[in-house]
PDB file of N, CA and C in Angstrom:
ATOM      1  N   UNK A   1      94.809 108.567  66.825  1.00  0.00           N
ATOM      2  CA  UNK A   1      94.517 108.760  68.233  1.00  0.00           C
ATOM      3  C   UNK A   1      95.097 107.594  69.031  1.00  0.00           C
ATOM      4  N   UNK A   2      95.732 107.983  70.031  1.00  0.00           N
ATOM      5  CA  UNK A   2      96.361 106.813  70.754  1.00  0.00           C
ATOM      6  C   UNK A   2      96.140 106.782  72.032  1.00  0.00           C
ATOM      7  N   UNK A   3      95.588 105.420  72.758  1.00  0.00           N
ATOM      8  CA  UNK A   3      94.806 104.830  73.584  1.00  0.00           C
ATOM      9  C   UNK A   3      95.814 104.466  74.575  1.00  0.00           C
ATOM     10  N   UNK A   4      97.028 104.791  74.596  1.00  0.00           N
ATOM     11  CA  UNK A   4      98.143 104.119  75.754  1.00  0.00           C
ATOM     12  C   UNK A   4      98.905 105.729  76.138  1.00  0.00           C
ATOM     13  N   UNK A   5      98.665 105.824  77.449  1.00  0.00           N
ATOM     14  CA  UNK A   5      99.202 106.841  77.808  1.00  0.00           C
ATOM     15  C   UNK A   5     100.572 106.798  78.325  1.00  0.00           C
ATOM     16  N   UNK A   6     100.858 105.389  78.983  1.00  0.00           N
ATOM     17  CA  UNK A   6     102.889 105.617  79.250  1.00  0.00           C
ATOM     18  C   UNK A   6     102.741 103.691  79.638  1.00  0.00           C
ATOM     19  N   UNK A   7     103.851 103.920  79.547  1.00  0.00           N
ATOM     20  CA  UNK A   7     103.996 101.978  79.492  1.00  0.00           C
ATOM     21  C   UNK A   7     105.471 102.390  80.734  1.00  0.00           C
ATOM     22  N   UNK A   8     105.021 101.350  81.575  1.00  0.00           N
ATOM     23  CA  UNK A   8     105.731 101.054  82.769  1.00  0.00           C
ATOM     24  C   UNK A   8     106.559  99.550  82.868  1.00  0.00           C
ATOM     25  N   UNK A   9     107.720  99.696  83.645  1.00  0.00           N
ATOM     26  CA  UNK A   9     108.070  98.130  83.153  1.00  0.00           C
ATOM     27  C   UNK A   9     108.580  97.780  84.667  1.00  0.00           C
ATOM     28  N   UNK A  10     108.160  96.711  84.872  1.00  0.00           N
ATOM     29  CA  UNK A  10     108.238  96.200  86.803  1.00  0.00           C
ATOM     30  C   UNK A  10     108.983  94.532  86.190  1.00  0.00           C
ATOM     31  N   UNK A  11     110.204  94.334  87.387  1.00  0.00           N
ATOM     32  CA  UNK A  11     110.794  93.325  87.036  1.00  0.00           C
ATOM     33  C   UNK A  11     110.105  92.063  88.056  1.00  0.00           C
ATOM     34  N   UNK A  12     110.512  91.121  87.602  1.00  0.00           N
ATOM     35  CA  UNK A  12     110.182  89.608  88.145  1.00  0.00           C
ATOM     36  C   UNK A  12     109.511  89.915  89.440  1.00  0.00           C
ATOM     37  N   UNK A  13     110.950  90.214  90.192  1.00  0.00           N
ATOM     38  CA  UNK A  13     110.723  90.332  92.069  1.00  0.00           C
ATOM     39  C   UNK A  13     109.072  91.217  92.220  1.00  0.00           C
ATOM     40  N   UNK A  14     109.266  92.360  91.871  1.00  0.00           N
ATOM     41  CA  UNK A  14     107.770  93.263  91.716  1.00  0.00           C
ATOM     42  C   UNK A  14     106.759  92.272  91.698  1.00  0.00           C
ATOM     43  N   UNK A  15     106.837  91.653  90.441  1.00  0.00           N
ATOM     44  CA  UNK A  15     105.680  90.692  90.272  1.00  0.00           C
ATOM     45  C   UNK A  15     105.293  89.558  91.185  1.00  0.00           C
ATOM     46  N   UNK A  16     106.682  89.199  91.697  1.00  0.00           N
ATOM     47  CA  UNK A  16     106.019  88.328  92.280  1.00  0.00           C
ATOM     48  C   UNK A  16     105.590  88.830  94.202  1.00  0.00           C
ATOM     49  N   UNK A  17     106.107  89.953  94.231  1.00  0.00           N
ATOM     50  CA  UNK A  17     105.922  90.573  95.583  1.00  0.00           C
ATOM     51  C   UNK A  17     104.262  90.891  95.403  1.00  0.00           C
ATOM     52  N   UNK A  18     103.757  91.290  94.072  1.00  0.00           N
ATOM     53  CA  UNK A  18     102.743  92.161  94.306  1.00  0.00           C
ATOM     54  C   UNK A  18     101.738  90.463  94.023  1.00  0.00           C
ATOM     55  N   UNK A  19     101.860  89.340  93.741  1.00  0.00           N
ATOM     56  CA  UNK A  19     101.288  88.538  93.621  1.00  0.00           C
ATOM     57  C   UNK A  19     101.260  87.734  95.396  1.00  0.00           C
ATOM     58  N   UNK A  20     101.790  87.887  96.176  1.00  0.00           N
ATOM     59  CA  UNK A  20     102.145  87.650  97.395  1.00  0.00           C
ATOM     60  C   UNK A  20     101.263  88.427  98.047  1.00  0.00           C
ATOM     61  N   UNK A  21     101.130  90.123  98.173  1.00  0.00           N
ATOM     62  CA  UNK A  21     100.438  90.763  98.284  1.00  0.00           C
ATOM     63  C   UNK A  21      98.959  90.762  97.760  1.00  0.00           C
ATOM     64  N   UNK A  22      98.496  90.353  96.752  1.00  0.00           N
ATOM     65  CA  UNK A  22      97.294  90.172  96.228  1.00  0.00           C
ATOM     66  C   UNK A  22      96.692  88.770  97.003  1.00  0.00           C
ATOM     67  N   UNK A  23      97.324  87.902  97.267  1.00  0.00           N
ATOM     68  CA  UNK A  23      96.664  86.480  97.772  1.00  0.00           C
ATOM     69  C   UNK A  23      96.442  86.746  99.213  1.00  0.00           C
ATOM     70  N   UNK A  24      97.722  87.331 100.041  1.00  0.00           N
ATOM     71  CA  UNK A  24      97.568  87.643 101.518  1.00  0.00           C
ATOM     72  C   UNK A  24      96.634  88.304 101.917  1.00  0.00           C
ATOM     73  N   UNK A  25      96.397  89.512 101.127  1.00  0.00           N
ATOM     74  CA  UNK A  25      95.642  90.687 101.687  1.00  0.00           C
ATOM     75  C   UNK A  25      94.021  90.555 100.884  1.00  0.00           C
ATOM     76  N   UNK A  26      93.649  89.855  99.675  1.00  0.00           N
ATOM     77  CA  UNK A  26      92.956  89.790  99.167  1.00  0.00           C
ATOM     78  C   UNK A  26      92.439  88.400  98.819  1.00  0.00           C
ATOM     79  N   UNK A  27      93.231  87.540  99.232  1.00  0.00           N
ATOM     80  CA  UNK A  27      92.728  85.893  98.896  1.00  0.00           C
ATOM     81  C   UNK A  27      92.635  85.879  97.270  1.00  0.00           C
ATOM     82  N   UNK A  28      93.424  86.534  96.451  1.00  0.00           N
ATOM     83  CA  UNK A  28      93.764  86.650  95.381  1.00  0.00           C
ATOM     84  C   UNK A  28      94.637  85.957  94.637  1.00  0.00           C
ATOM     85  N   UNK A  29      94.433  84.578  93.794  1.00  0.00           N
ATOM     86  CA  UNK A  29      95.752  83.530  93.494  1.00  0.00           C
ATOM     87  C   UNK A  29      95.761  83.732  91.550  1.00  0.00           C
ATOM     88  N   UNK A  30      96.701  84.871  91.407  1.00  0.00           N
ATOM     89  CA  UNK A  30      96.590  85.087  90.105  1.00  0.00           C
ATOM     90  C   UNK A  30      98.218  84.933  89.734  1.00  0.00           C
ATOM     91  N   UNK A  31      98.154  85.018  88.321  1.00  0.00           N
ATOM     92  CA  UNK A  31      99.942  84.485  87.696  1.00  0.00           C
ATOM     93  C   UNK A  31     100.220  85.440  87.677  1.00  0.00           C
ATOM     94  N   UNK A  32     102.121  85.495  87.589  1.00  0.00           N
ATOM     95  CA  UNK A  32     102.774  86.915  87.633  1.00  0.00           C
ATOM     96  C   UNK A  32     102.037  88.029  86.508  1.00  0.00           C
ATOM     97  N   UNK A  33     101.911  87.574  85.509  1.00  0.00           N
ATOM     98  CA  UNK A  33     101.307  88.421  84.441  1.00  0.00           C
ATOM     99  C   UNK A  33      99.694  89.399  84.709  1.00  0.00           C
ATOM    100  N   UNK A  34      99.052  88.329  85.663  1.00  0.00           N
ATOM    101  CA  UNK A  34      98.089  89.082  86.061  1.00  0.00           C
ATOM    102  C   UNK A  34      98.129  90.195  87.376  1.00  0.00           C
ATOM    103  N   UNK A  35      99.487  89.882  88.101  1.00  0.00           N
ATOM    104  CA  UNK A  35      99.966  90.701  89.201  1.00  0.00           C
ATOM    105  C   UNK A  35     100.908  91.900  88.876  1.00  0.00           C
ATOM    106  N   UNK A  36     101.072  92.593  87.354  1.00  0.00           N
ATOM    107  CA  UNK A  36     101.960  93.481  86.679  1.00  0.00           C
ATOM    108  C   UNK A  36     101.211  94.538  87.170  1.00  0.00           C
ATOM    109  N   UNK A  37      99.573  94.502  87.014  1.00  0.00           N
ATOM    110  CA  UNK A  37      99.530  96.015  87.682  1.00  0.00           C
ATOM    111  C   UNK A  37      99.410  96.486  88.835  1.00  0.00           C
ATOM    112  N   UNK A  38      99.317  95.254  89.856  1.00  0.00           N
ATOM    113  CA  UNK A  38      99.579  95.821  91.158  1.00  0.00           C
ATOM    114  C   UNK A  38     101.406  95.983  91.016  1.00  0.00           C
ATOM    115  N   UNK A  39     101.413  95.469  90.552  1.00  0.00           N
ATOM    116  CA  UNK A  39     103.198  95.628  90.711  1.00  0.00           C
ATOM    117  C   UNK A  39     103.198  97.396  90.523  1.00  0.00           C
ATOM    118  N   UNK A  40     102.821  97.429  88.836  1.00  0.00           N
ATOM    119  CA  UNK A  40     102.851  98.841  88.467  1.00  0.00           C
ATOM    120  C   UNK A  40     102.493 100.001  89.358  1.00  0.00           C
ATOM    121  N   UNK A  41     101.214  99.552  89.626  1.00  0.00           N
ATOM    122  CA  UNK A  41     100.624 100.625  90.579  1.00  0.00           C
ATOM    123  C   UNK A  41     101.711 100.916  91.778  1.00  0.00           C
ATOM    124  N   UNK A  42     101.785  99.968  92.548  1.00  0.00           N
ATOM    125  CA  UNK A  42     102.412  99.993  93.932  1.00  0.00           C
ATOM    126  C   UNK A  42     104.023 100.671  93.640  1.00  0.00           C
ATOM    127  N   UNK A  43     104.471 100.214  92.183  1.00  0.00           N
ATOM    128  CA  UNK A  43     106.092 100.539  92.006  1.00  0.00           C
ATOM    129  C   UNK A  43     105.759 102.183  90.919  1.00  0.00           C
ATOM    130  N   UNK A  44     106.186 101.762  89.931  1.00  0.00           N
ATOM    131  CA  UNK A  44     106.562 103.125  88.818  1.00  0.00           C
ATOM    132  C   UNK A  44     105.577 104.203  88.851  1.00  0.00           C
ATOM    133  N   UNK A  45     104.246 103.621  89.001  1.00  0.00           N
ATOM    134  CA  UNK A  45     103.272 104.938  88.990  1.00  0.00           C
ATOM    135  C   UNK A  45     102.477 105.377  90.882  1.00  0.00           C
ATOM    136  N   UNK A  46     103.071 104.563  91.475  1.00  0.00           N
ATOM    137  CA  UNK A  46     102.484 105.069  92.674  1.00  0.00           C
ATOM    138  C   UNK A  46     102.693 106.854  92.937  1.00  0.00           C
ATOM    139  N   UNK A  47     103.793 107.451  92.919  1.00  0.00           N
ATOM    140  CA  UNK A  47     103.569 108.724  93.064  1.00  0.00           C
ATOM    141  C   UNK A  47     102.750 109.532  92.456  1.00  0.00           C
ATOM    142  N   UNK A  48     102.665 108.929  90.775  1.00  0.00           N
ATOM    143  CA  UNK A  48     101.492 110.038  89.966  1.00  0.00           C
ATOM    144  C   UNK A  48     100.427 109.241  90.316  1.00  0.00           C
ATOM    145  N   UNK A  49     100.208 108.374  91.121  1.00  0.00           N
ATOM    146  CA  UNK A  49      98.518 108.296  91.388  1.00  0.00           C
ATOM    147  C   UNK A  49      97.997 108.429  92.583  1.00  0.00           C
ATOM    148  N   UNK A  50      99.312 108.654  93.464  1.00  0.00           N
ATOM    149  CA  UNK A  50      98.944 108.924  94.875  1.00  0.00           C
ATOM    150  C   UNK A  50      97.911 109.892  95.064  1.00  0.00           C
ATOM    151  N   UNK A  51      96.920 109.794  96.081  1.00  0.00           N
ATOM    152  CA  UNK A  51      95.584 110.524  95.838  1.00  0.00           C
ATOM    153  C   UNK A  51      94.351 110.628  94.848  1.00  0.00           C
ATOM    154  N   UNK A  52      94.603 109.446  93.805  1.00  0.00           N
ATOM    155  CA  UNK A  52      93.912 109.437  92.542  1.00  0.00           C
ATOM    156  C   UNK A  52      92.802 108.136  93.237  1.00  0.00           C
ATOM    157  N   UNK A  53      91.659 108.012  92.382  1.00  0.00           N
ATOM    158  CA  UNK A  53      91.348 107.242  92.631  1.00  0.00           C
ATOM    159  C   UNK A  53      91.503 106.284  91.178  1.00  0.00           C
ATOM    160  N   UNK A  54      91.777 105.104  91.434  1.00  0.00           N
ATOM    161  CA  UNK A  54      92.396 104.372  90.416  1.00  0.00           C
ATOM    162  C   UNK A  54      91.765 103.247  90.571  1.00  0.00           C
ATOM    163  N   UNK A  55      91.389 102.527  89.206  1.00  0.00           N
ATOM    164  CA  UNK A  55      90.557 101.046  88.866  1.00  0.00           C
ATOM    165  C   UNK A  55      91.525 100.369  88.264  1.00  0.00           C
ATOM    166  N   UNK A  56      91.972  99.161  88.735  1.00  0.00           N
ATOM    167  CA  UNK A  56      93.060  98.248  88.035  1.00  0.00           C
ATOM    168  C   UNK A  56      92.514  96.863  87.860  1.00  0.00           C
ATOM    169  N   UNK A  57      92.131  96.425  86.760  1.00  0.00           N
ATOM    170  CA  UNK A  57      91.864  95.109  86.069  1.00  0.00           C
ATOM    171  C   UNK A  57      93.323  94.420  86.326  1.00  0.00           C
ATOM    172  N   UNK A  58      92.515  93.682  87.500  1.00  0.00           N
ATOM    173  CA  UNK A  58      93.642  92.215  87.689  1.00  0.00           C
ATOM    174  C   UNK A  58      93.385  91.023  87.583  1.00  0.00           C
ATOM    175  N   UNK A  59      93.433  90.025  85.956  1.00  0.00           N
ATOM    176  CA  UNK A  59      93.013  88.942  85.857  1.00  0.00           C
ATOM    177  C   UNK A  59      94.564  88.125  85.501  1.00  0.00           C
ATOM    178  N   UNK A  60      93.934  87.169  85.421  1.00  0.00           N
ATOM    179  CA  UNK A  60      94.949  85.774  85.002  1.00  0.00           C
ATOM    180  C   UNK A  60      94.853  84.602  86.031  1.00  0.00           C
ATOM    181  N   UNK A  61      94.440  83.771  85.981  1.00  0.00           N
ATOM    182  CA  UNK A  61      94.405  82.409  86.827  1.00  0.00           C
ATOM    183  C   UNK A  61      95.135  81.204  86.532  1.00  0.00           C
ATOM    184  N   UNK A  62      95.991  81.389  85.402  1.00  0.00           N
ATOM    185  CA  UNK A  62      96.499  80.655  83.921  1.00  0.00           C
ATOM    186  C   UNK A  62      97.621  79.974  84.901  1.00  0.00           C
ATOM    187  N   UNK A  63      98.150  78.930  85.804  1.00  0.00           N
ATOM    188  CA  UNK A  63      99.001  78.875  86.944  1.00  0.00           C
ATOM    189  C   UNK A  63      98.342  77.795  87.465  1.00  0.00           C
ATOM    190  N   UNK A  64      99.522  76.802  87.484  1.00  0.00           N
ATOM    191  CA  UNK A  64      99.246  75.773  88.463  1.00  0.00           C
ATOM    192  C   UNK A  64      99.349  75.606  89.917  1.00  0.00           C
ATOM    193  N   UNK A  65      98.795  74.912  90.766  1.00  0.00           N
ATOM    194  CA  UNK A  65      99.180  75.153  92.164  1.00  0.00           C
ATOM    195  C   UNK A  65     100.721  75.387  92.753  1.00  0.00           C
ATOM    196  N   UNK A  66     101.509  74.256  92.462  1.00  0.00           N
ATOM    197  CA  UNK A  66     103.206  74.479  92.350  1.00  0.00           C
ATOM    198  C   UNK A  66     104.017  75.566  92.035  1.00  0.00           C
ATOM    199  N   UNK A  67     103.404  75.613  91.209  1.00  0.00           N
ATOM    200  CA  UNK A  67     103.946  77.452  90.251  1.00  0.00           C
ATOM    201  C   UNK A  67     103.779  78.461  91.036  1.00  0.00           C
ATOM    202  N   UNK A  68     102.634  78.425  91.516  1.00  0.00           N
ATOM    203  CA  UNK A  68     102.239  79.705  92.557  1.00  0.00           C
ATOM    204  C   UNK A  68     102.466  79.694  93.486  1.00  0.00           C
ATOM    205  N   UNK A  69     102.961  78.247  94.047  1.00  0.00           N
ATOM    206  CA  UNK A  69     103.424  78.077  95.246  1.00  0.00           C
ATOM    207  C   UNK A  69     104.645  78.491  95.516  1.00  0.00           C
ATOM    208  N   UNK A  70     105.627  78.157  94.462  1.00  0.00           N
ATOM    209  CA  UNK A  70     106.477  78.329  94.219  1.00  0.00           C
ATOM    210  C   UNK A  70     106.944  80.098  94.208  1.00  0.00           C
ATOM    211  N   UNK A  71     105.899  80.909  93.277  1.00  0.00           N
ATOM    212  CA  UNK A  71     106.450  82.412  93.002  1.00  0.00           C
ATOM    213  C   UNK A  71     105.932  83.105  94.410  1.00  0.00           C
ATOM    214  N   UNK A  72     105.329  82.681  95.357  1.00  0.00           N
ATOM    215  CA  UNK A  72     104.861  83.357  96.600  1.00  0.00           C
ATOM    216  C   UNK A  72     105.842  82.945  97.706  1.00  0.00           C
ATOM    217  N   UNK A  73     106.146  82.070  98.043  1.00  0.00           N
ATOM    218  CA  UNK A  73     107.409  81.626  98.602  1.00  0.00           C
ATOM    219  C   UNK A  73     108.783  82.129  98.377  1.00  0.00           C
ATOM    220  N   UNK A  74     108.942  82.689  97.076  1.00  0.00           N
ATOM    221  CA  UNK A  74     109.982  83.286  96.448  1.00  0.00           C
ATOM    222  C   UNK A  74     109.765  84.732  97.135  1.00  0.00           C
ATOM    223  N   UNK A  75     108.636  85.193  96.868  1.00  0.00           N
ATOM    224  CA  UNK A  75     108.491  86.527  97.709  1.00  0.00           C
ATOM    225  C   UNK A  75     108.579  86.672  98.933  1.00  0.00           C
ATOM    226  N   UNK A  76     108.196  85.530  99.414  1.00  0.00           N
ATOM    227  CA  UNK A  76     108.224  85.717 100.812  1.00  0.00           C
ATOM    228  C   UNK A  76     109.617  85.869 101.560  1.00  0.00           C
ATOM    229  N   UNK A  77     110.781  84.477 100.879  1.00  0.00           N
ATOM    230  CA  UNK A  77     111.406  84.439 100.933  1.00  0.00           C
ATOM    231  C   UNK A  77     112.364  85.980 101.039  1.00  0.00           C
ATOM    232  N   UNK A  78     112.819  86.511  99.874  1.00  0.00           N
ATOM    233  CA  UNK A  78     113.050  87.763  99.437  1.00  0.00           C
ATOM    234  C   UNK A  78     112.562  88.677 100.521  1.00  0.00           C
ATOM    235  N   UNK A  79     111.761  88.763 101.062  1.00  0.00           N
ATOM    236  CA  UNK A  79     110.873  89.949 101.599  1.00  0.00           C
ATOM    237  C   UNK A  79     111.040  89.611 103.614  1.00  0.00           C
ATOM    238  N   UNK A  80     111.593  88.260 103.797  1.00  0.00           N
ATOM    239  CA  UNK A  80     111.891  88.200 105.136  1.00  0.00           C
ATOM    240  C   UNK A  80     110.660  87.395 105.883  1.00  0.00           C
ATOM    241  N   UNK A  81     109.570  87.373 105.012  1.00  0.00           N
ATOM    242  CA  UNK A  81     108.132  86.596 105.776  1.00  0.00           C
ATOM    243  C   UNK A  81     108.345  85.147 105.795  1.00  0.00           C
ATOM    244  N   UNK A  82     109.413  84.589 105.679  1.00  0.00           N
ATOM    245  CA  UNK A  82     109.361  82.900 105.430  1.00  0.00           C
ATOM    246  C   UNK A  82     110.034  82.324 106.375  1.00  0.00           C
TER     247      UNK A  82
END
């Protein structure tokens, strides 16, 4: 019996857009690894869940201040907010 229904794969930028997005909108300061499933959600599976109601476990705090400073700035950068 198998417990994984489809595996999605979101690159760097994703991650760090949806980690940009998680701190702005949510006061949320988690590492790229913990920002894969907003990535996911928002990128590869947003159409099959559009209208779903969906629970996404978003942990990881594992990130130093610099680091994060660093991958949110990068997004911002990228994205025109800087």
């Amino acid at each position: 019996m198998s417990v994984i229904d489809d595996l999605v794969l979101v690159d760097d930028d994703a991650s760090r857009d949806a980690m940009e997005l998680l701190f702005r909108d949510m006061r949320l300061a988690v590492e790229p690894a913990g920002a894969v499933v907003t990535a996911a959600v928002l990128g590869p599976l947003a159409a099959r869940l559009r209208g779903k109601r969906v629970c996404a476990l978003i942990c990881g705090a594992n990130i130093d201040v610099e680091t994060f400073a660093a991958q949110i700035g990068a997004a911002q950068a990228r994205n025109g907010r800087r």
